[in-house]
C-alpha atoms as a PDB file:
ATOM      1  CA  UNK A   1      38.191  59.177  15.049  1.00  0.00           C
ATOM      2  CA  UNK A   2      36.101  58.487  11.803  1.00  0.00           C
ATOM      3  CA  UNK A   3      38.722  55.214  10.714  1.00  0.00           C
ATOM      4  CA  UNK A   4      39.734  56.239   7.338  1.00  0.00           C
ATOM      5  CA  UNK A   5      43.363  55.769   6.227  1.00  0.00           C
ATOM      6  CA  UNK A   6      43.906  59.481   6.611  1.00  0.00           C
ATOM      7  CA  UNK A   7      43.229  59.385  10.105  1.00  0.00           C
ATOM      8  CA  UNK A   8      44.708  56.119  10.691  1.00  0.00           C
ATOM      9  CA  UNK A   9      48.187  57.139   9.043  1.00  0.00           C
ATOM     10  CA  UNK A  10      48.064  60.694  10.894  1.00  0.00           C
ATOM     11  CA  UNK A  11      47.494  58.553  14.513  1.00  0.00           C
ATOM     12  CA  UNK A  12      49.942  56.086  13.666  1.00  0.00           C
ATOM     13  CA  UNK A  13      52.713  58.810  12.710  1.00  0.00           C
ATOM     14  CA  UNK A  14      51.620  60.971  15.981  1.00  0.00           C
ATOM     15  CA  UNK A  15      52.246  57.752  17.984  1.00  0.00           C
ATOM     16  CA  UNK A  16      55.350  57.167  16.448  1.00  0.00           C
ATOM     17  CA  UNK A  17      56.712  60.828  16.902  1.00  0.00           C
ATOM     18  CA  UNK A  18      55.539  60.647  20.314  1.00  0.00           C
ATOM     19  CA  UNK A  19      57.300  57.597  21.155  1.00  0.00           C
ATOM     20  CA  UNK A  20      60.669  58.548  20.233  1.00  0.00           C
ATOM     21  CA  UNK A  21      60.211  61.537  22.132  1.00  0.00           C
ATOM     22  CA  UNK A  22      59.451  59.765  25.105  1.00  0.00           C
ATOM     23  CA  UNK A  23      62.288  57.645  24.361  1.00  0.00           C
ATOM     24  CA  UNK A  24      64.778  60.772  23.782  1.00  0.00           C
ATOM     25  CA  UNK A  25      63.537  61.965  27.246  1.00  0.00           C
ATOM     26  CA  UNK A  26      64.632  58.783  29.134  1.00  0.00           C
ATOM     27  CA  UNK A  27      67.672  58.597  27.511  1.00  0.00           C
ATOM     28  CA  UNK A  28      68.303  61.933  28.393  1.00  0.00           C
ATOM     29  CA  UNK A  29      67.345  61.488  31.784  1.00  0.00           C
ATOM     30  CA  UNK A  30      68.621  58.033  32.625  1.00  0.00           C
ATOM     31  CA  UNK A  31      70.201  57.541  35.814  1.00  0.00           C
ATOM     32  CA  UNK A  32      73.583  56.689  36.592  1.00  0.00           C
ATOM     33  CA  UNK A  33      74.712  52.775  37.210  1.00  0.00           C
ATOM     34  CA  UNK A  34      75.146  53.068  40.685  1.00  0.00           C
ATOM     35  CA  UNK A  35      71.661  54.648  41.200  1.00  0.00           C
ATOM     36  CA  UNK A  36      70.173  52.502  38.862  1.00  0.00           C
ATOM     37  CA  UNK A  37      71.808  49.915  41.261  1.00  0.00           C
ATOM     38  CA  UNK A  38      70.511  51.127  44.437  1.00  0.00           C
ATOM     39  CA  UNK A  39      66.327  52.024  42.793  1.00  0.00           C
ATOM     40  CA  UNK A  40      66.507  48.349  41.878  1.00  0.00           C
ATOM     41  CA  UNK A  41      68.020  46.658  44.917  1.00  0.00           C
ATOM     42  CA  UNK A  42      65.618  49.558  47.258  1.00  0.00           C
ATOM     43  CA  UNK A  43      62.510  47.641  45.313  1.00  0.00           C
ATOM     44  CA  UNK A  44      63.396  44.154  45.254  1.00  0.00           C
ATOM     45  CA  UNK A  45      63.973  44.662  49.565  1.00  0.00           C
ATOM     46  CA  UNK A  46      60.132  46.376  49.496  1.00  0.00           C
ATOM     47  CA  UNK A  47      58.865  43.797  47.961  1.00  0.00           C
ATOM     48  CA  UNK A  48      60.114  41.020  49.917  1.00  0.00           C
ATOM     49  CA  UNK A  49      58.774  43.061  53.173  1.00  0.00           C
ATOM     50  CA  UNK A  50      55.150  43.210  51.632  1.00  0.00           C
ATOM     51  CA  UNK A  51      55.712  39.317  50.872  1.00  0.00           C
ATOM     52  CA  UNK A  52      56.000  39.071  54.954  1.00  0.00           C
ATOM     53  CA  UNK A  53      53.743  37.650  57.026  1.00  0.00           C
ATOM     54  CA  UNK A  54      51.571  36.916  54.040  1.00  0.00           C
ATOM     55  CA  UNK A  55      50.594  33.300  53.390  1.00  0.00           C
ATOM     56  CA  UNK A  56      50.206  31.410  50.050  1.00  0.00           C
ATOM     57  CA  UNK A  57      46.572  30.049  50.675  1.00  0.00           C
ATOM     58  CA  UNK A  58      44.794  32.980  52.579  1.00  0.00           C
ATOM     59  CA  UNK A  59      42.718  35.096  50.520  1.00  0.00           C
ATOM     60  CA  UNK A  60      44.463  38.692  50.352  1.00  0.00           C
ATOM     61  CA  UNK A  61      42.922  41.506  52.359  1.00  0.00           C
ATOM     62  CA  UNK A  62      42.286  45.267  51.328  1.00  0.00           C
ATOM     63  CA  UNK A  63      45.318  45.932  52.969  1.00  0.00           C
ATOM     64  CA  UNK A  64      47.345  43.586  50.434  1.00  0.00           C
ATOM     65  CA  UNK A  65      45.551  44.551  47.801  1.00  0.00           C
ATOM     66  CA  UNK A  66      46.099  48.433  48.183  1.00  0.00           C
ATOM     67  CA  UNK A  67      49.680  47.765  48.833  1.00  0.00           C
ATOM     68  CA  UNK A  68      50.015  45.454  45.559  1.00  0.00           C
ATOM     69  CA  UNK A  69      48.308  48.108  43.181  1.00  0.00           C
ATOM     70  CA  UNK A  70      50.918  50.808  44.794  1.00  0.00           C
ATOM     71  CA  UNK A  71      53.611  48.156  43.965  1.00  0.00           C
ATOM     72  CA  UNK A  72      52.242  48.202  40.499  1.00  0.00           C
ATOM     73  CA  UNK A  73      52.198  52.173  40.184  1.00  0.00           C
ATOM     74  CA  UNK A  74      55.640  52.303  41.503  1.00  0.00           C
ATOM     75  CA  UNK A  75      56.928  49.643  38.996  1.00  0.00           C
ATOM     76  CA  UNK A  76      54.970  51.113  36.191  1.00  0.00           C
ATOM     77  CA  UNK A  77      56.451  55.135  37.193  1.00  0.00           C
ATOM     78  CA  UNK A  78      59.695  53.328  37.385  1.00  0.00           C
ATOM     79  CA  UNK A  79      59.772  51.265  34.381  1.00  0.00           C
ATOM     80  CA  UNK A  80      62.452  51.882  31.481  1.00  0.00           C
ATOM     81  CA  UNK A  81      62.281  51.249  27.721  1.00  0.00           C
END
């Protein structure tokens, strides 16, 4: 992208159009309360089990740290505006 206003305003609007597209589409798509319920209790119980057996001052193995960036990619893939 060369940085004029042209191309700035054109980005800016194709962000913006994307967005509420996204936005339409989880709307849309939103789950029902009870679901909702259960996704959000289901991750707060995986989380405390990788929290076990884990102490505050040892230095976190591969192990933990594989298992915290899938925590991150399931919280990110779940995440709703």
């Amino acid at each position: 992208m060369r940085g004029d206003a042209a191309d700035l305003k054109k980005w800016v609007l194709q962000r913006r159009s994307a967005e509420a597209r996204m936005k339409t589409e989880l709307l849309d798509n939103a789950p029902e309360p009870g679901q909702a319920l259960a996704r959000g209790l289901a991750l707060i119980e995986f989380a405390t089990q990788l929290r076990i057996g884990t102490s505050a001052k040892s230095e976190p193995t591969a192990d933990d740290l594989l298992a915290y960036r899938r925590w991150a990619a399931v919280r990110t893939a779940l995440r709703v505006v």
